[in-house]
N, C-alpha and C. Protein backbone atom coordinates (compact mmCIF):
# COMPACT_ATOMS: atom_id res chain seq x y z
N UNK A 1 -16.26 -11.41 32.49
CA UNK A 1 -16.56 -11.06 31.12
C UNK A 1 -18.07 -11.13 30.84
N UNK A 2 -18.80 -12.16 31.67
CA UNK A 2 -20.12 -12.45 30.94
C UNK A 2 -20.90 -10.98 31.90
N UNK A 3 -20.79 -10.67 32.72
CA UNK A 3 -21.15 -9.22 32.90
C UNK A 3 -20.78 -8.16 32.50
N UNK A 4 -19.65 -7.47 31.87
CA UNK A 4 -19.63 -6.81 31.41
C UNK A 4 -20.45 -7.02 29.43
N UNK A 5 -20.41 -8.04 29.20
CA UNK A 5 -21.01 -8.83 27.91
C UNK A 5 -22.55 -8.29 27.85
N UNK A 6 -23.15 -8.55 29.53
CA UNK A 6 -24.71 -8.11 29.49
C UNK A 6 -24.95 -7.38 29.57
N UNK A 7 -23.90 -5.80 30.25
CA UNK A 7 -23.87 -4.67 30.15
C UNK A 7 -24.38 -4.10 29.08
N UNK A 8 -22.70 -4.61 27.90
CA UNK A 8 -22.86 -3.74 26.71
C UNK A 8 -23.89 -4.14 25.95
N UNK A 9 -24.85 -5.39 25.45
CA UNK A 9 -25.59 -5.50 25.11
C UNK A 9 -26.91 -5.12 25.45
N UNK A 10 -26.81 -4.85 26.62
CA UNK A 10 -28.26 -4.01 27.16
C UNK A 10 -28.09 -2.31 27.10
N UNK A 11 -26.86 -2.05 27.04
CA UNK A 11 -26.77 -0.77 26.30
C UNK A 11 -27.35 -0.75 25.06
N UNK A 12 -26.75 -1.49 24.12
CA UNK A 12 -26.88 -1.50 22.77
C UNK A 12 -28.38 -1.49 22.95
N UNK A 13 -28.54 -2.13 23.67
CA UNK A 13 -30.29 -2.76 23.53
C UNK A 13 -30.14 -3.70 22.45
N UNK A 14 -29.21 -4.76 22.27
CA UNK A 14 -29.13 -5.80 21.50
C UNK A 14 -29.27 -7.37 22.16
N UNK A 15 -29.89 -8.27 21.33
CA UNK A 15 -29.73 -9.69 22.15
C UNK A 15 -28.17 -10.11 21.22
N UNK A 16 -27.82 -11.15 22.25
CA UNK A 16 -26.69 -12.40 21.50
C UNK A 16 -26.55 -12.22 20.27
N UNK A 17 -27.37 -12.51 19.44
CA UNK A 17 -27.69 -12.96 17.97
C UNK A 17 -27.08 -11.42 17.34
N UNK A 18 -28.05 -10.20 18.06
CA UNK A 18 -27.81 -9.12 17.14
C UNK A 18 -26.44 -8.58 17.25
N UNK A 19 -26.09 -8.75 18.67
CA UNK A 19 -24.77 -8.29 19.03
C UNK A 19 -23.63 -8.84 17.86
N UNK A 20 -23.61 -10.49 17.91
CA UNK A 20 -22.80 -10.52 17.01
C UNK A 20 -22.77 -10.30 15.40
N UNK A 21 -24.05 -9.90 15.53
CA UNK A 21 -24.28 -9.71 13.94
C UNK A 21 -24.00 -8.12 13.37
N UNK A 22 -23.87 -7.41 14.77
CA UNK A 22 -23.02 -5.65 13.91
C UNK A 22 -21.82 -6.63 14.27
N UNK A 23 -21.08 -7.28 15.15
CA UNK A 23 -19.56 -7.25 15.10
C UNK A 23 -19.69 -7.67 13.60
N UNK A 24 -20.34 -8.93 13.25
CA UNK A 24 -19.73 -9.59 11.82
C UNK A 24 -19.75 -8.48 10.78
N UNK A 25 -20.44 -7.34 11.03
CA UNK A 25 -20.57 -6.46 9.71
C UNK A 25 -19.41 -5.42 10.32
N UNK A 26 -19.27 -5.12 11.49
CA UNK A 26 -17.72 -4.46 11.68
C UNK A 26 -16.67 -5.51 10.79
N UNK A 27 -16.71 -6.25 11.32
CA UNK A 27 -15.58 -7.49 10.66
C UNK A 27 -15.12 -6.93 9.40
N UNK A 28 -16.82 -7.64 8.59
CA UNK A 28 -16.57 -7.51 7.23
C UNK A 28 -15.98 -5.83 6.80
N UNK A 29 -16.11 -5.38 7.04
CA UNK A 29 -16.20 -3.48 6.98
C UNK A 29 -14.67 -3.35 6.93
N UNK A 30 -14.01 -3.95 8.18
CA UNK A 30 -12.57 -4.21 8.45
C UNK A 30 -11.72 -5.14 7.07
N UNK A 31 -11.81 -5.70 7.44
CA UNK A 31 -11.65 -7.03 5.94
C UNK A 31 -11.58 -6.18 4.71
N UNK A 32 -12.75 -5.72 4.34
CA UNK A 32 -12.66 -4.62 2.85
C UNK A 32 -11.54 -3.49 2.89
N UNK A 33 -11.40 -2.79 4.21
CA UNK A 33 -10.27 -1.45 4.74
C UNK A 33 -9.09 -2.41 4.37
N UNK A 34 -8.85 -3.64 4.68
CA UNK A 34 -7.70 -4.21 4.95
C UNK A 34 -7.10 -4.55 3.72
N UNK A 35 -8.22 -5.58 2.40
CA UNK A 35 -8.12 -5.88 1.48
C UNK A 35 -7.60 -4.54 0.27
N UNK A 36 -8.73 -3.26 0.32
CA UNK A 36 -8.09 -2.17 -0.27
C UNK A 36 -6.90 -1.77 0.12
N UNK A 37 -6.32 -1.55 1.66
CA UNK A 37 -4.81 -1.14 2.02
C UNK A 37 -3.82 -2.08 1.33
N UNK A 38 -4.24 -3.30 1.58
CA UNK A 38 -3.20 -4.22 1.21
C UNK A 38 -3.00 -3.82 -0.54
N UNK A 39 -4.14 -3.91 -1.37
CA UNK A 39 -4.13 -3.49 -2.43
C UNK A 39 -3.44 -2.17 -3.21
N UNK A 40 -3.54 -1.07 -2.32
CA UNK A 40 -2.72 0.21 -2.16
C UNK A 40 -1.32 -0.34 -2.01
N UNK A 41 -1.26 -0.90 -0.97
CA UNK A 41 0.52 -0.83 -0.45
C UNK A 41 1.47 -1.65 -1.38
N UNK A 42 0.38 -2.87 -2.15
CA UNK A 42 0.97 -3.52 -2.95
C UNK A 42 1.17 -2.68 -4.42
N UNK A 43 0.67 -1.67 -4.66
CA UNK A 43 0.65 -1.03 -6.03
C UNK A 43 1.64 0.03 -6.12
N UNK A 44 1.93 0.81 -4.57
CA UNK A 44 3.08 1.75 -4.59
C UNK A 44 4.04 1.12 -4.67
N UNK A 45 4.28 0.07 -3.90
CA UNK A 45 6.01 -1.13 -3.27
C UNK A 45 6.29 -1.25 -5.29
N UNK A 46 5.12 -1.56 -6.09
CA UNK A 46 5.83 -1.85 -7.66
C UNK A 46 6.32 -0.48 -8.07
N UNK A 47 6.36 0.18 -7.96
CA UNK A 47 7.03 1.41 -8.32
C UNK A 47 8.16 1.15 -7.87
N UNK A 48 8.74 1.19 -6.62
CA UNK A 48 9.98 1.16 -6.02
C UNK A 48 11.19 0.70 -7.13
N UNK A 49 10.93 -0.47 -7.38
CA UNK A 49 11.88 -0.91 -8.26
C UNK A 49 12.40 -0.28 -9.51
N UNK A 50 11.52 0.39 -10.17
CA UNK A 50 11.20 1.49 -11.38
C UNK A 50 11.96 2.46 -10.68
N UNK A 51 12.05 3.20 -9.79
CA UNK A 51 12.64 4.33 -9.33
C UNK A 51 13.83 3.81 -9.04
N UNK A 52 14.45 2.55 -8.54
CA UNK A 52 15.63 2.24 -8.10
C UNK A 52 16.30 2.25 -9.68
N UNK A 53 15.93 1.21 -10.69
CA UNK A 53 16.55 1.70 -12.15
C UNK A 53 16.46 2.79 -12.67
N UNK A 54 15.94 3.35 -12.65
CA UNK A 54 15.80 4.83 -13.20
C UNK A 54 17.34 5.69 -12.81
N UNK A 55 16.88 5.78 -11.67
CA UNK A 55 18.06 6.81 -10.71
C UNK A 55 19.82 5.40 -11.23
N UNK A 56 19.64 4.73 -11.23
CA UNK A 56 20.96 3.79 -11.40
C UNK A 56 21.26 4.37 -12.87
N UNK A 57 20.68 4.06 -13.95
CA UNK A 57 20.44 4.74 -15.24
C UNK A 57 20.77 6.06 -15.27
N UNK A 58 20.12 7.04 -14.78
CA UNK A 58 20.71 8.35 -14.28
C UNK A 58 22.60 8.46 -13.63
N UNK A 59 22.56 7.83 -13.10
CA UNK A 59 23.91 7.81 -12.59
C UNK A 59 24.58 7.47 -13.04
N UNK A 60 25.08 6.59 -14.50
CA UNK A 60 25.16 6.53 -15.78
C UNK A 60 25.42 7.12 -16.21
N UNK A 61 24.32 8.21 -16.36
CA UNK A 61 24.69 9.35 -17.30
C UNK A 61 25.40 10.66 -16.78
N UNK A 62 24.97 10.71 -15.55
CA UNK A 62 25.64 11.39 -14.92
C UNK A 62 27.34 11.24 -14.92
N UNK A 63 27.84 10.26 -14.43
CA UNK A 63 29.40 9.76 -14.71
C UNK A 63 29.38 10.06 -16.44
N UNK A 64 29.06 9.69 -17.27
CA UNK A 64 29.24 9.75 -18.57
C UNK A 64 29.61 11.21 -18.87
N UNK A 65 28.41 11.94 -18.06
CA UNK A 65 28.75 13.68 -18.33
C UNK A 65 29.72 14.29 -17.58
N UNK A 66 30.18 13.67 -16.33
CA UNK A 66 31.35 14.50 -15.85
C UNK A 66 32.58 14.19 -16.63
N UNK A 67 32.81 11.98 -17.40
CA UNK A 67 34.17 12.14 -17.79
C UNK A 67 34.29 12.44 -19.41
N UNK A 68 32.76 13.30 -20.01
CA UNK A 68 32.65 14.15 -21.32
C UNK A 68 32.95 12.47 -21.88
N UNK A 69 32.61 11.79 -21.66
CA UNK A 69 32.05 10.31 -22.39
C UNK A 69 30.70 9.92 -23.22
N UNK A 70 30.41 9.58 -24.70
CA UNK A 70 29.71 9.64 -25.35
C UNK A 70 29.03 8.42 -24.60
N UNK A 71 27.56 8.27 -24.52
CA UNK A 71 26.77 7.06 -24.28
C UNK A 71 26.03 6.42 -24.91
N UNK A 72 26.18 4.95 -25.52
CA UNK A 72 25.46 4.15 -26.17
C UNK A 72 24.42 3.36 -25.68
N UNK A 73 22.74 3.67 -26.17
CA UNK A 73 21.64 3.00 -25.63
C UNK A 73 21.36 2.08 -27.05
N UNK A 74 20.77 1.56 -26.33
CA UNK A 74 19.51 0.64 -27.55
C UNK A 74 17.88 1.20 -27.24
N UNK A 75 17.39 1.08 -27.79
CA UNK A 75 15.96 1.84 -27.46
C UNK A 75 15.53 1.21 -28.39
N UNK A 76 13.87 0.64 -27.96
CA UNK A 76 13.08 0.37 -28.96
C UNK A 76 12.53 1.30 -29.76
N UNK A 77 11.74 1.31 -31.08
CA UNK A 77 11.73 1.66 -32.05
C UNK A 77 10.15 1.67 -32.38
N UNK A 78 9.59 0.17 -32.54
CA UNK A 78 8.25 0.02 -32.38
C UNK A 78 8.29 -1.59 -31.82
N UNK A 79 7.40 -2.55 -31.61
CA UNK A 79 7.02 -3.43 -30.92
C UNK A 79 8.32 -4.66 -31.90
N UNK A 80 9.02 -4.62 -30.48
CA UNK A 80 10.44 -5.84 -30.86
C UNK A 80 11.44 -5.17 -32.34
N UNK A 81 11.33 -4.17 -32.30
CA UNK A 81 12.39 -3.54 -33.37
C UNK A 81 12.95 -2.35 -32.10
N UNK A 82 14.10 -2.66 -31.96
CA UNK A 82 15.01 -2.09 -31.62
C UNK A 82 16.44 -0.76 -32.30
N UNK A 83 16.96 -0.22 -31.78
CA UNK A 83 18.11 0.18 -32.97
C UNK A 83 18.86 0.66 -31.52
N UNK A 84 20.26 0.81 -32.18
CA UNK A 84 21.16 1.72 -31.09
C UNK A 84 21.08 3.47 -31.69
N UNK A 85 21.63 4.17 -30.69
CA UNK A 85 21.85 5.57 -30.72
C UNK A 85 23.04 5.34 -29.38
N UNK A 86 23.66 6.98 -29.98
CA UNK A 86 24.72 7.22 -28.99
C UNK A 86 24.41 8.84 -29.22
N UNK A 87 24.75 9.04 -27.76
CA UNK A 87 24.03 10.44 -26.93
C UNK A 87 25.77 11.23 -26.71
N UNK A 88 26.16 12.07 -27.56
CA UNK A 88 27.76 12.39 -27.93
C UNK A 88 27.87 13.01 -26.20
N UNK A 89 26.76 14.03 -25.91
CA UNK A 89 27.05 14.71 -24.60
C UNK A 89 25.78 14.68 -24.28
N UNK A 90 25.93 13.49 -22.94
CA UNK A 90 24.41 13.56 -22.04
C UNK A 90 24.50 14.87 -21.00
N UNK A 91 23.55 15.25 -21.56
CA UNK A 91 23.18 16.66 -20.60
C UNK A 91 21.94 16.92 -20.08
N UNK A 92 20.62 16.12 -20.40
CA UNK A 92 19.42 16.86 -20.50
C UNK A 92 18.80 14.77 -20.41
N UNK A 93 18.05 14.80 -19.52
CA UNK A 93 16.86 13.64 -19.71
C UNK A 93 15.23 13.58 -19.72
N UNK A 94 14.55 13.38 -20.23
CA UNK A 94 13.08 13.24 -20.55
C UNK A 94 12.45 12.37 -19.57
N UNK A 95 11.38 12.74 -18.61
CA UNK A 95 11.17 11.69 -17.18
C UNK A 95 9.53 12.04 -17.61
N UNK A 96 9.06 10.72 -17.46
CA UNK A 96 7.50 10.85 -17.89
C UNK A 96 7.07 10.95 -16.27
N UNK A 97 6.18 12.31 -16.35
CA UNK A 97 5.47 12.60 -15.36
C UNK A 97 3.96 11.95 -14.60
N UNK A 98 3.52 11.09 -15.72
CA UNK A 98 2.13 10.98 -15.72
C UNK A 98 0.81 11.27 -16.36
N UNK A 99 -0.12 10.68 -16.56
CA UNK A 99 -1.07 11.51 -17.35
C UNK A 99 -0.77 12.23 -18.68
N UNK A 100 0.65 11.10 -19.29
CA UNK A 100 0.76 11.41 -20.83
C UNK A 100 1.67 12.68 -20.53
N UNK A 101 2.33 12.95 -19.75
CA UNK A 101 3.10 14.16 -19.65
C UNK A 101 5.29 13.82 -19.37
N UNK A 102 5.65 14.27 -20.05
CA UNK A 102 6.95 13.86 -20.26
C UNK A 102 7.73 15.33 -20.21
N UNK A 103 8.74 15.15 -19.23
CA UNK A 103 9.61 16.98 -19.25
C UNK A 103 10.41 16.40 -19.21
N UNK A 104 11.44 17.47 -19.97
CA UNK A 104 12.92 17.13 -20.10
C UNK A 104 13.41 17.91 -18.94
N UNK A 105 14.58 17.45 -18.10
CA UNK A 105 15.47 17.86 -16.90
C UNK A 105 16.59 17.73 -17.33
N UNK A 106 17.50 18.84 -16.07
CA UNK A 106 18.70 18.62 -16.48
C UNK A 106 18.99 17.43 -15.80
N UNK A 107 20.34 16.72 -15.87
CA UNK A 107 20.52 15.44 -15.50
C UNK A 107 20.42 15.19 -13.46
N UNK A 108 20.75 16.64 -13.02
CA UNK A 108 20.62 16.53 -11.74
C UNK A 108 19.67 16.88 -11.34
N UNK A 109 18.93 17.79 -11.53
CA UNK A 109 17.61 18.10 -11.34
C UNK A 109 16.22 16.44 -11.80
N UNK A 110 17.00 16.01 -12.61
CA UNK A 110 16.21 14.42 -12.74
C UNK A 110 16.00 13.73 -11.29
N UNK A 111 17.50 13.35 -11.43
CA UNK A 111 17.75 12.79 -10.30
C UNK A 111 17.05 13.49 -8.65
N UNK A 112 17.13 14.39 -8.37
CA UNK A 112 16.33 15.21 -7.37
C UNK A 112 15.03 14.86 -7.61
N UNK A 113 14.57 14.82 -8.87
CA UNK A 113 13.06 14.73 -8.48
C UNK A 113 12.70 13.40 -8.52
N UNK A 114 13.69 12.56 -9.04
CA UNK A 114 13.21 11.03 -9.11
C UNK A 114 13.82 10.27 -7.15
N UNK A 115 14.51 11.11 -6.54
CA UNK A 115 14.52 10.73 -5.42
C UNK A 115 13.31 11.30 -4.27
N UNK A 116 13.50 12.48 -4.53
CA UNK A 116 12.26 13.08 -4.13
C UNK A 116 10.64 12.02 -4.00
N UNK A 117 10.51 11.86 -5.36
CA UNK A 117 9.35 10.99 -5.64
C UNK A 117 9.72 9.80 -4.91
N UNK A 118 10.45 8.84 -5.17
CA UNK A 118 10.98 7.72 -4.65
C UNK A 118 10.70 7.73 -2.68
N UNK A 119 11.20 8.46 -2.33
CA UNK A 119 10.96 8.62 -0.74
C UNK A 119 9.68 8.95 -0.70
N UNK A 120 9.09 9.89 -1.50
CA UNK A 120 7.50 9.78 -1.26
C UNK A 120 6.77 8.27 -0.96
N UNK A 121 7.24 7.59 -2.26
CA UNK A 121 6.73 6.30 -2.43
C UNK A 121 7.14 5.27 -1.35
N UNK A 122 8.33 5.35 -0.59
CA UNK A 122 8.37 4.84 0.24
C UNK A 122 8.13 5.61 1.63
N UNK A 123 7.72 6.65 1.73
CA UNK A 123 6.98 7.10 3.55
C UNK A 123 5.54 6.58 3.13
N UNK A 124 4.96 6.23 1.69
CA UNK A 124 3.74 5.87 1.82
C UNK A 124 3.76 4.57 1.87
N UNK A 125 4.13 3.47 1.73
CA UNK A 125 4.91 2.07 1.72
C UNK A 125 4.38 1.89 3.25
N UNK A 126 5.46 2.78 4.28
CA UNK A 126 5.82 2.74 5.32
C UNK A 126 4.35 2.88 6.00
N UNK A 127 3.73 3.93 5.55
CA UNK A 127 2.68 4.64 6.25
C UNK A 127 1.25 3.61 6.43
N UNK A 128 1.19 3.07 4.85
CA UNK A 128 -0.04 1.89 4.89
C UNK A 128 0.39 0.68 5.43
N UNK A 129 1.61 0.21 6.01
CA UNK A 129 2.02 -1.02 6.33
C UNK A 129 1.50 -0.67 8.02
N UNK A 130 2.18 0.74 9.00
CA UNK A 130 1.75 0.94 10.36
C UNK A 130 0.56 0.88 9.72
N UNK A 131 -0.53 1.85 9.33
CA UNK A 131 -2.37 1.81 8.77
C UNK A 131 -2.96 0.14 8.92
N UNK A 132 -1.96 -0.72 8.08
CA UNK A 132 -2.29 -2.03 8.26
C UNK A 132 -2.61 -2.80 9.16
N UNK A 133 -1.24 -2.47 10.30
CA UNK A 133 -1.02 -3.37 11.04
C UNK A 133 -2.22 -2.81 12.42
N UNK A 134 -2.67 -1.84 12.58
CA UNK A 134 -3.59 -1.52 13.32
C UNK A 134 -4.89 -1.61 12.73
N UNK A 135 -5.49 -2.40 12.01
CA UNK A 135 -6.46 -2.61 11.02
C UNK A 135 -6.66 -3.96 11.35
N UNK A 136 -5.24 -4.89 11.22
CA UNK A 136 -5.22 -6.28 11.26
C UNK A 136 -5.30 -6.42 12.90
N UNK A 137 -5.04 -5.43 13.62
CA UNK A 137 -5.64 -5.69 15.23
C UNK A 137 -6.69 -5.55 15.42
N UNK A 138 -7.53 -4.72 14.68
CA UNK A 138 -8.76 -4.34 14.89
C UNK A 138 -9.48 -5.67 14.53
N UNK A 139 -9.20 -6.51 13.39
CA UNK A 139 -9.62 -7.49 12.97
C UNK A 139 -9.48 -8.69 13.93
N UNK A 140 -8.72 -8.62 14.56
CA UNK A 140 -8.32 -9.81 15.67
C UNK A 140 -9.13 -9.79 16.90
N UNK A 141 -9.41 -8.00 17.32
CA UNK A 141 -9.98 -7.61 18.65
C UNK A 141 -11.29 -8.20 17.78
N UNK A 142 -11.76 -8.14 16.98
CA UNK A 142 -13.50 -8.25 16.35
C UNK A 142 -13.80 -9.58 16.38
N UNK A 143 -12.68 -10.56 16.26
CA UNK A 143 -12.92 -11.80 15.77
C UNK A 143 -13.36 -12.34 17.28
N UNK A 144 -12.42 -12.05 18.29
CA UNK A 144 -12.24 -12.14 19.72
C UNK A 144 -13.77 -11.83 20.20
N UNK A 145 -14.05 -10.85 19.66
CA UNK A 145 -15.39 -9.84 20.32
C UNK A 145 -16.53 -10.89 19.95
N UNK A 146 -16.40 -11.46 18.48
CA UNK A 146 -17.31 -12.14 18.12
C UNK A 146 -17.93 -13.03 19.11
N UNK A 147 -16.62 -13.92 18.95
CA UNK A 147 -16.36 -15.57 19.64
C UNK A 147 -17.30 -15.63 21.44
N UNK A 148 -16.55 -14.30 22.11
CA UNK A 148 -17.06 -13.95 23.12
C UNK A 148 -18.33 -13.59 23.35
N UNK A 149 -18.79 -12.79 22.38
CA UNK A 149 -20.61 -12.70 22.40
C UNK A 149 -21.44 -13.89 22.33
N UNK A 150 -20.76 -14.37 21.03
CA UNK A 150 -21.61 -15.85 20.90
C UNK A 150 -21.38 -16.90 22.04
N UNK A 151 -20.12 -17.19 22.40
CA UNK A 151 -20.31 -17.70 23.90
C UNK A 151 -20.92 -17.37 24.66
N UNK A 152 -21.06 -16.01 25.05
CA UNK A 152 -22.39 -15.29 26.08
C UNK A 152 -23.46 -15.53 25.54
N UNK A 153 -23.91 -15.73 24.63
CA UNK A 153 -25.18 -16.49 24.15
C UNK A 153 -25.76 -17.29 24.01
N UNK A 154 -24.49 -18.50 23.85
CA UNK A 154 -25.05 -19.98 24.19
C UNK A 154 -25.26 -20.19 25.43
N UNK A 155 -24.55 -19.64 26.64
CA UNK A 155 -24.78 -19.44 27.82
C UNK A 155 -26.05 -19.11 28.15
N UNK A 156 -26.29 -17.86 27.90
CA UNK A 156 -27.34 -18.09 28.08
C UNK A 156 -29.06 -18.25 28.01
N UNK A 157 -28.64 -18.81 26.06
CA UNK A 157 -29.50 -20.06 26.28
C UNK A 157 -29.30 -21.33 27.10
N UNK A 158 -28.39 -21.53 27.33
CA UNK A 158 -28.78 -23.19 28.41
C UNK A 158 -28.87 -22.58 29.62
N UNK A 159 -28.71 -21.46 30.53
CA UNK A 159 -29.37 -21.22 31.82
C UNK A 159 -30.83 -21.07 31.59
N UNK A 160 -31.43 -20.44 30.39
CA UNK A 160 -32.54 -20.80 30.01
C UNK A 160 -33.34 -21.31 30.26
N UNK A 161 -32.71 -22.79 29.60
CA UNK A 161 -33.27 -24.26 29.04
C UNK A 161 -32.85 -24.78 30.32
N UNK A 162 -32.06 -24.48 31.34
CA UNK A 162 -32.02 -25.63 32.39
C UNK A 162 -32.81 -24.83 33.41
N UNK A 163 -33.59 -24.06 33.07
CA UNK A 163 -33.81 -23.13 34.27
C UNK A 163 -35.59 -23.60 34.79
């Protein structure tokens, strides 16, 4: 190792000191990729749950509309005022799109697009967790890389100093 160590640093044209001082700024560089992914993966995974009630809710109404069954909600009103309504024939639901945007669907066409979306949200779940986990190796190979330079460095300073 300690020759291939003097190799790459005489490539670089770096001493000990500098060598480990791009790894520590790879590190850190890594660390921030890791901290934002983690931050991403944690902000889609809260959706999940929202899409799992939704579509359950939907299916609700759905049964309600095949056995021509009237459906009773409660819905708020304004902040802690509540009231009931009953929906005589659910046919049609209102799904907020985003960006202040709300379309009404038919009840299956809801459902299609709220699964649709839903699997989106989870191949991206899926996608930043593999992204992660080769991020958090990269972080391990760097830490490794570190440890190893700076050992090649104390080295050899004391062939140095005993020399």
């Amino acid at each position: 190792m300690p020759a291939f160590l003097g190799r790459w640093l005489a490539k670089e044209k770096l001493s000990p000191e500098e060598g480990v001082a791009m790894l520590e700024e790879r590190y850190k560089k890594y660390k921030y990729v890791e901290a934002s992914m983690t931050s991403q993966k944690t902000r889609m995974a809260e959706k999940l749950p929202d899409f799992k009630n939704s579509l359950a809710i939907l299916d609700v109404l759905i049964d309600k509309k095949e056995k021509e069954e009237p459906f009773e909600t409660t819905y708020l009103v304004s902040e802690e005022v509540y009231t009931k309504a009953t929906v005589p024939k659910p046919e049609k639901v209102s799904i907020w799109l985003g960006a202040n945007v709300m379309v009404e669907y038919e009840l299956d066409k809801a459902k299609e697009l709220l699964e649709k979306n839903r699997g989106n949200v989870q191949k991206a779940v899926d996608e930043l967790t593999s992204e992660l986990a080769f991020v958090k190796d990269q972080i391990t190979t760097t830490e490794v890389n570190i440890a190893h330079v700076h050992n090649y460095g104390v080295k050899k300073r004391q062939q140095k100093t005993a020399a």
